[in-house]
N, C-alpha and C. Protein backbone atom coordinates (compact mmCIF):
# COMPACT_ATOMS: atom_id res chain seq x y z
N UNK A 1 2.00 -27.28 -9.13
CA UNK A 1 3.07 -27.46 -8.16
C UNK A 1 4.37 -26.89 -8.72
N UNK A 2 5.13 -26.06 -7.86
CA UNK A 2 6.50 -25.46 -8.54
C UNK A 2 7.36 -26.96 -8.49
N UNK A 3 8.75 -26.20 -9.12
CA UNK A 3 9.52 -27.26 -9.28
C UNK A 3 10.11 -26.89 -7.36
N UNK A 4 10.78 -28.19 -7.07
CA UNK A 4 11.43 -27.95 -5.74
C UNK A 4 13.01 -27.56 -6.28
N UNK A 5 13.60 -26.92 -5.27
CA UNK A 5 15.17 -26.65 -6.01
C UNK A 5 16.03 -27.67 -4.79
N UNK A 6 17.24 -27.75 -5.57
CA UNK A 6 17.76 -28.37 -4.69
C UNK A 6 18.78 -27.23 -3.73
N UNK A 7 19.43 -28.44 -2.52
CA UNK A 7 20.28 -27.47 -1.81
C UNK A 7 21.06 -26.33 -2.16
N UNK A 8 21.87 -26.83 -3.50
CA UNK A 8 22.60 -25.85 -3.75
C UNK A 8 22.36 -24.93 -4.88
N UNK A 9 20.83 -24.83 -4.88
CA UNK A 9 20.54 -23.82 -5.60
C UNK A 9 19.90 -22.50 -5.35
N UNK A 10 20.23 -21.52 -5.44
CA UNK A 10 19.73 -20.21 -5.06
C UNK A 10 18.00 -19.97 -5.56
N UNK A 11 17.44 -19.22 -3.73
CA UNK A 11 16.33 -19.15 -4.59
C UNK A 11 15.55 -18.44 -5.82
N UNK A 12 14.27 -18.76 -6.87
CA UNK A 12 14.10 -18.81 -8.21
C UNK A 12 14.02 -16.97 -8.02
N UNK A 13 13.83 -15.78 -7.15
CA UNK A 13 13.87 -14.73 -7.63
C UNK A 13 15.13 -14.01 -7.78
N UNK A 14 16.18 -14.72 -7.79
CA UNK A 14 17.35 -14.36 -7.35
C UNK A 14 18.06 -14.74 -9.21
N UNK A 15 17.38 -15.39 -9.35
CA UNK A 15 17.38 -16.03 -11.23
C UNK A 15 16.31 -14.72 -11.71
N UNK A 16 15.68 -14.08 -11.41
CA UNK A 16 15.02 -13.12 -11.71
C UNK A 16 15.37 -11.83 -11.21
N UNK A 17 16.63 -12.19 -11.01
CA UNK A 17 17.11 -10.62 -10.88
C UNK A 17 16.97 -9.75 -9.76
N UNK A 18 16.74 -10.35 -8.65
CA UNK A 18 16.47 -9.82 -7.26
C UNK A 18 17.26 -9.70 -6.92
N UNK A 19 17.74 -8.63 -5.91
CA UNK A 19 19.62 -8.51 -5.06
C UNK A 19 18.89 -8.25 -3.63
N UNK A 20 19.95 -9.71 -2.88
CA UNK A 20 19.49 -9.33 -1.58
C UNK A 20 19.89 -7.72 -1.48
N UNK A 21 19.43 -7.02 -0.60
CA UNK A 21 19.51 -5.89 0.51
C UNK A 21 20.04 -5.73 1.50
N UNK A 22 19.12 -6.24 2.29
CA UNK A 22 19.06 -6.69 4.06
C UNK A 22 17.98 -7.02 4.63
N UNK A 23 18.13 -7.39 5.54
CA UNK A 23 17.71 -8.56 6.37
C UNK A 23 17.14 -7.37 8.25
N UNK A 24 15.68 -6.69 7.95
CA UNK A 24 14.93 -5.77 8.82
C UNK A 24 14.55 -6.65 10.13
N UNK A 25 15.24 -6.33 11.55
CA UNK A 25 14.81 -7.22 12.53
C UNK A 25 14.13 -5.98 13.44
N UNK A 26 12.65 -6.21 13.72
CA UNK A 26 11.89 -5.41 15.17
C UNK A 26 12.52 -5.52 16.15
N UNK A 27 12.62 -4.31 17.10
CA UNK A 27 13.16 -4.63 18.21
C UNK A 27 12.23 -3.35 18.85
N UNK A 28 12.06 -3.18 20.11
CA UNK A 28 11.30 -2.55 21.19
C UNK A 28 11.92 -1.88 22.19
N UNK A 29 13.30 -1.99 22.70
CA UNK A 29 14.01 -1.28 23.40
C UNK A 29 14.21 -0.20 22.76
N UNK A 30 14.90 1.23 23.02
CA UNK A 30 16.04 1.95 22.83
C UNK A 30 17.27 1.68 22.22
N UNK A 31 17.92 1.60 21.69
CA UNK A 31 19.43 1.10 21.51
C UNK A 31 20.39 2.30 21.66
N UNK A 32 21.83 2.31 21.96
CA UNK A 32 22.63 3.63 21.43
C UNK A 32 22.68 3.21 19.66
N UNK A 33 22.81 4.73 19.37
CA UNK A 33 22.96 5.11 17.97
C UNK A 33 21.94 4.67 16.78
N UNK A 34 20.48 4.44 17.18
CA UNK A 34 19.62 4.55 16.72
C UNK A 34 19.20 5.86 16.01
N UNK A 35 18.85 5.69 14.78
CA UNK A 35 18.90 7.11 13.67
C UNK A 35 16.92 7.21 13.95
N UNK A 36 16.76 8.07 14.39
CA UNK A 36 15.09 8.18 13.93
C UNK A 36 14.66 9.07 12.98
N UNK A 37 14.03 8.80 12.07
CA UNK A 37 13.29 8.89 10.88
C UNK A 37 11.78 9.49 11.35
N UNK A 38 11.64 10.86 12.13
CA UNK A 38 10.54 11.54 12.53
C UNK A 38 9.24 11.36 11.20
N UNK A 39 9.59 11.39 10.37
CA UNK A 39 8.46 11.41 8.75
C UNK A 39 7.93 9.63 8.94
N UNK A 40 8.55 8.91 9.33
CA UNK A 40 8.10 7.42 8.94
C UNK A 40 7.94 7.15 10.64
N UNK A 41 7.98 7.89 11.24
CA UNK A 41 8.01 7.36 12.73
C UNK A 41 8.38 5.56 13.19
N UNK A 42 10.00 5.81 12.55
CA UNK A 42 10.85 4.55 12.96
C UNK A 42 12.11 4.89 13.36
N UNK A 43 12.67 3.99 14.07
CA UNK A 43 14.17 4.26 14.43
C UNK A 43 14.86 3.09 13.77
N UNK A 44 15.93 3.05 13.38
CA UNK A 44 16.44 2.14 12.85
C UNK A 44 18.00 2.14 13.46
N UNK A 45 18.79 1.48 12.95
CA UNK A 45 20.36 1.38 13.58
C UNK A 45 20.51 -0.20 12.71
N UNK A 46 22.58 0.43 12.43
CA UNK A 46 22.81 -0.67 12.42
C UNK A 46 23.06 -1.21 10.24
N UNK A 47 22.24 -0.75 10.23
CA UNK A 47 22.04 -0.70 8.31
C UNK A 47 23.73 -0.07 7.77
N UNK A 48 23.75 0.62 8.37
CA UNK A 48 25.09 1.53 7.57
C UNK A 48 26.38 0.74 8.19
N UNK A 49 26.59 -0.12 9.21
CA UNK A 49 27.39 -0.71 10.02
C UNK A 49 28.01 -1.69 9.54
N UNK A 50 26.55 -2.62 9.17
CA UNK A 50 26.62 -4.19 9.09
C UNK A 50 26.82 -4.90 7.60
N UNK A 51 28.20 -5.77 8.38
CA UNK A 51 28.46 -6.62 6.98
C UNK A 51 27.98 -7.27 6.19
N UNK A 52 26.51 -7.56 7.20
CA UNK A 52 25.33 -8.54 6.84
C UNK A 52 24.06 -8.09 6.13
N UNK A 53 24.19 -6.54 5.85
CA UNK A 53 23.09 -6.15 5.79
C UNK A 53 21.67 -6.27 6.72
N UNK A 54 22.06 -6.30 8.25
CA UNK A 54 20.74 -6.48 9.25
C UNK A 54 21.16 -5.09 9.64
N UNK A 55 19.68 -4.52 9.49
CA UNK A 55 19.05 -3.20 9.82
C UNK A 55 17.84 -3.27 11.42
N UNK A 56 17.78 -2.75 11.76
CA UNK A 56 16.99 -2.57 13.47
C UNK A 56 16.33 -1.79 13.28
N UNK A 57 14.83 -1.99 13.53
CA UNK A 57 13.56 -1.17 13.17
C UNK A 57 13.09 -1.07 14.62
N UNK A 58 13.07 -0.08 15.01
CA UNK A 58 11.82 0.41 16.45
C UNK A 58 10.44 1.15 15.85
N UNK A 59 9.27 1.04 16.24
CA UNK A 59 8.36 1.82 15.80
C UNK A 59 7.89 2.75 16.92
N UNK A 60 7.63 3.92 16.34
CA UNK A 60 6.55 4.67 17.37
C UNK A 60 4.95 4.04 17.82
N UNK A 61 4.95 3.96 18.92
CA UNK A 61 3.41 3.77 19.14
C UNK A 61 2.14 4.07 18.10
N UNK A 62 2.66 4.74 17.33
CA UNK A 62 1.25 5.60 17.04
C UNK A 62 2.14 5.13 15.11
N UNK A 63 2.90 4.51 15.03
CA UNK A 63 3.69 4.32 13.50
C UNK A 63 2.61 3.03 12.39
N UNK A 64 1.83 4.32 11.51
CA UNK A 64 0.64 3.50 10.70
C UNK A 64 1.37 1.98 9.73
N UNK A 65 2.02 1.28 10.46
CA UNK A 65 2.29 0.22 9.78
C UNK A 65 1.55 -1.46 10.65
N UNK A 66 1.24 -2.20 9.77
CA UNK A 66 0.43 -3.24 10.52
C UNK A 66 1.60 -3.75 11.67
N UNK A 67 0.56 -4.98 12.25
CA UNK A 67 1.43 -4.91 13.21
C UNK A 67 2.31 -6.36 13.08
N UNK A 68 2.03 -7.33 11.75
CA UNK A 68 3.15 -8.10 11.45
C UNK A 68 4.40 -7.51 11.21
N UNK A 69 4.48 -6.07 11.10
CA UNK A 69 5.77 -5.34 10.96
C UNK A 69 6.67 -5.32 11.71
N UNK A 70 5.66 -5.17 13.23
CA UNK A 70 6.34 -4.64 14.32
C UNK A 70 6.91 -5.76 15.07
N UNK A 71 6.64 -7.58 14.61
CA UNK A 71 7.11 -8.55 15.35
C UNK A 71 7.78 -8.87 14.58
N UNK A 72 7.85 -9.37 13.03
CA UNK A 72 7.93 -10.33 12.40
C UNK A 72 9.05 -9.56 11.62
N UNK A 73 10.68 -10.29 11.65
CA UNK A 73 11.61 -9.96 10.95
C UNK A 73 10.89 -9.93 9.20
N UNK A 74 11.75 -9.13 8.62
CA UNK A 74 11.26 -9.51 6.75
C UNK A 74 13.25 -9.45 6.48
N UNK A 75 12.76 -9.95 4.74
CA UNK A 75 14.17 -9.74 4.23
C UNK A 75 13.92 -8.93 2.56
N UNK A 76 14.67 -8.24 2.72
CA UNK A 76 14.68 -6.70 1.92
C UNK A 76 15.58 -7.26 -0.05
N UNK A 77 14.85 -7.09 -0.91
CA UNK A 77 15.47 -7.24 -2.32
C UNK A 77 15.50 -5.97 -2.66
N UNK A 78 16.29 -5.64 -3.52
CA UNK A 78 16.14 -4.92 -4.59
C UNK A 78 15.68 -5.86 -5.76
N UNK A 79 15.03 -4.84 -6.61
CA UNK A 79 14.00 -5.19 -8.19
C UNK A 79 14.21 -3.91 -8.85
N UNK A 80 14.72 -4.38 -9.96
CA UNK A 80 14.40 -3.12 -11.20
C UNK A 80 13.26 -2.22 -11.46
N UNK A 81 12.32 -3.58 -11.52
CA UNK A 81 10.58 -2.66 -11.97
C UNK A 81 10.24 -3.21 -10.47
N UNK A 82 9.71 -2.24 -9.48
CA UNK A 82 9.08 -2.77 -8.47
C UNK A 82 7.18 -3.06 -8.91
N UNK A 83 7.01 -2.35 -10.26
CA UNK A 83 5.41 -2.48 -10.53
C UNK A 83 5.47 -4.09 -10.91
N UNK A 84 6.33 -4.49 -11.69
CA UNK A 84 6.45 -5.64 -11.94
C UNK A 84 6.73 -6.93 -10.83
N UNK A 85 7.55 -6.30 -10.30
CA UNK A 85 8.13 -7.58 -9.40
C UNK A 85 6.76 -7.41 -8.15
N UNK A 86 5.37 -6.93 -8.11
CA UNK A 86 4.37 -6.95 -7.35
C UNK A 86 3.37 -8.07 -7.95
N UNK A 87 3.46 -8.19 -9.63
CA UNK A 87 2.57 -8.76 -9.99
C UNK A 87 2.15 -10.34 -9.52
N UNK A 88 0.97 -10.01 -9.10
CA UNK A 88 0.75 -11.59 -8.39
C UNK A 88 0.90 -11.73 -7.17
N UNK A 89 1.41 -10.86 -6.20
CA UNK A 89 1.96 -11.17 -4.52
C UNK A 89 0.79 -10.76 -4.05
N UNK A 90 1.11 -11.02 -2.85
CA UNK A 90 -0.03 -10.70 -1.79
C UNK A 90 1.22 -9.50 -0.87
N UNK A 91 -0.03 -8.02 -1.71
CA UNK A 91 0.55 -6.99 -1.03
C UNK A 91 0.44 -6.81 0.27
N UNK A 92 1.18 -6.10 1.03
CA UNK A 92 0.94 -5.84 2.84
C UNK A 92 1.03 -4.55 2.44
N UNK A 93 1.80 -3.77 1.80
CA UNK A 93 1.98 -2.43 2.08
C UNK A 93 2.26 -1.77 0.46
N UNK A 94 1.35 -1.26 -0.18
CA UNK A 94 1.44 -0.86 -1.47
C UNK A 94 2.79 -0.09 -1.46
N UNK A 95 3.46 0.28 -2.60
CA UNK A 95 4.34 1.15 -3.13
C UNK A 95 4.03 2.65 -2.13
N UNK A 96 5.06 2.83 -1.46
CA UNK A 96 5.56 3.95 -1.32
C UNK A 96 6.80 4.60 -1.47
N UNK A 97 7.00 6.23 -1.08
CA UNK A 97 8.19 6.84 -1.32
C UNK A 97 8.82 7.69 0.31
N UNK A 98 9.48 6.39 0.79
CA UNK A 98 10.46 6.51 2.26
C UNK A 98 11.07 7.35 1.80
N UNK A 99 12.00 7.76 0.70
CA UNK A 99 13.14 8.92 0.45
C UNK A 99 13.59 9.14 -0.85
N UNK A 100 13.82 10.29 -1.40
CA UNK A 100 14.01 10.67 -2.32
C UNK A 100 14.90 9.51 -3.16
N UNK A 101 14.06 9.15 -4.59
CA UNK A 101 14.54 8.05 -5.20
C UNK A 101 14.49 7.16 -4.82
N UNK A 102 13.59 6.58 -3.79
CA UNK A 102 13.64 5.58 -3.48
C UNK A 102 11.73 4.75 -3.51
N UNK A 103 11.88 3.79 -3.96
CA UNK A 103 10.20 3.22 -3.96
C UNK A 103 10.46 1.52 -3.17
N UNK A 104 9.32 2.14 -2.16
CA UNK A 104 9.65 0.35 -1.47
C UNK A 104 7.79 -0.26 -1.26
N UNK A 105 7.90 -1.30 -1.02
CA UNK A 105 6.23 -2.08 -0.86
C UNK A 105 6.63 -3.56 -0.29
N UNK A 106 5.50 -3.68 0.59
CA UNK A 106 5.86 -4.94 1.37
C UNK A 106 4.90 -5.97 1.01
N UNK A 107 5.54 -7.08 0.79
CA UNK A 107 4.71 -8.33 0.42
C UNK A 107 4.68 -9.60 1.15
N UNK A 108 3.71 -10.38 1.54
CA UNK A 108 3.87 -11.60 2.26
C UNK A 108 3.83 -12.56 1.48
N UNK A 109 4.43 -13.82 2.11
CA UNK A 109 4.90 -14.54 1.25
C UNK A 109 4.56 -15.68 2.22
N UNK A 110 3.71 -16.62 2.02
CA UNK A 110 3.32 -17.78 3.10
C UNK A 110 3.53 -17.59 4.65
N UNK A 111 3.10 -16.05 4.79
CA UNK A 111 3.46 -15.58 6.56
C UNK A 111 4.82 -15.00 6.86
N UNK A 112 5.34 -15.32 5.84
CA UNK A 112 7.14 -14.06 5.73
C UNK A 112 6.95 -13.09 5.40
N UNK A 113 7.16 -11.98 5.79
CA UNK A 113 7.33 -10.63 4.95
C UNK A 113 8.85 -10.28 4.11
N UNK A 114 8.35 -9.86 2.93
CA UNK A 114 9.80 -9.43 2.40
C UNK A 114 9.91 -8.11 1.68
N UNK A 115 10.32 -7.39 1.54
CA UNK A 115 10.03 -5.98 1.35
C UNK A 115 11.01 -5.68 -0.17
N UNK A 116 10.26 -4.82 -0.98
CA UNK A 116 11.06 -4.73 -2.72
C UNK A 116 11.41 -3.73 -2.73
N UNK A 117 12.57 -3.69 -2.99
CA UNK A 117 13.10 -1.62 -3.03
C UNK A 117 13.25 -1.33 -4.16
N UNK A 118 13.21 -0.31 -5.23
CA UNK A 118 13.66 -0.03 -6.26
C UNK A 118 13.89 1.56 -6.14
N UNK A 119 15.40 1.06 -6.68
CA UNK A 119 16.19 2.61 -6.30
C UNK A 119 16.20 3.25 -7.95
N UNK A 120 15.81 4.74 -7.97
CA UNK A 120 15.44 5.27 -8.79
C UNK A 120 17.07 5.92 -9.88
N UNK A 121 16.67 5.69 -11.05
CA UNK A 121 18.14 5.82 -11.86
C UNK A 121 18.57 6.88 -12.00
């Protein structure tokens, strides 16, 4: 059994060196000023804007990602070693390379998705 934390304590990967990101919400409409990403067949908006770090994901019909992706908000860390910060999770989406210098992989976490970025030095 882990330890439980209390209220005012941040959670334990965040003591391990995790930096929130942002916070990826699905959406299915169109929006104005949606950026599409033809190579990953997604549209996104909103990432470069927000104070909050919430980013807006649309997928293409035909976009090879499962389909907890396409309903289910996740929330985005950065990790130093992303080989490391995998060990032990229950992968959804092995290590890939979205953009130059950049390595991301999606992991579930008791039915949450949360996605690990590690930006290249």
């Amino acid at each position: 059994m882990t330890k439980k934390r209390l209220p005012s304590e941040p959670p334990p990967v965040i003591a391990m060196g995790w930096r929130y990101h942002h916070l990826g919400i699905p959406y299915e409409t169109p929006r104005p000023g949606e950026t599409h990403h033809k190579h990953l067949k997604v549209f996104v908006m909103g990432f470069e804007s927000s104070p909050y770090g919430i980013e807006w994901m649309r997928f293409e019909p035909d976009c090879p990602v499962p389909d907890i992706l396409r309903k289910v908000p996740h929330i985005a860390f950065e990790v130093d070693d992303l080989d490391k910060a995998l060990k032990g999770k229950e992968v959804l989406l092995k290590p890939g390379k979205p953009s130059l210098g950049v390595r991301t992989a999606m992991i579930v976490h008791d039915g949450a998705l949360i996605e690990l970025i590690e930006f290249g030095k």
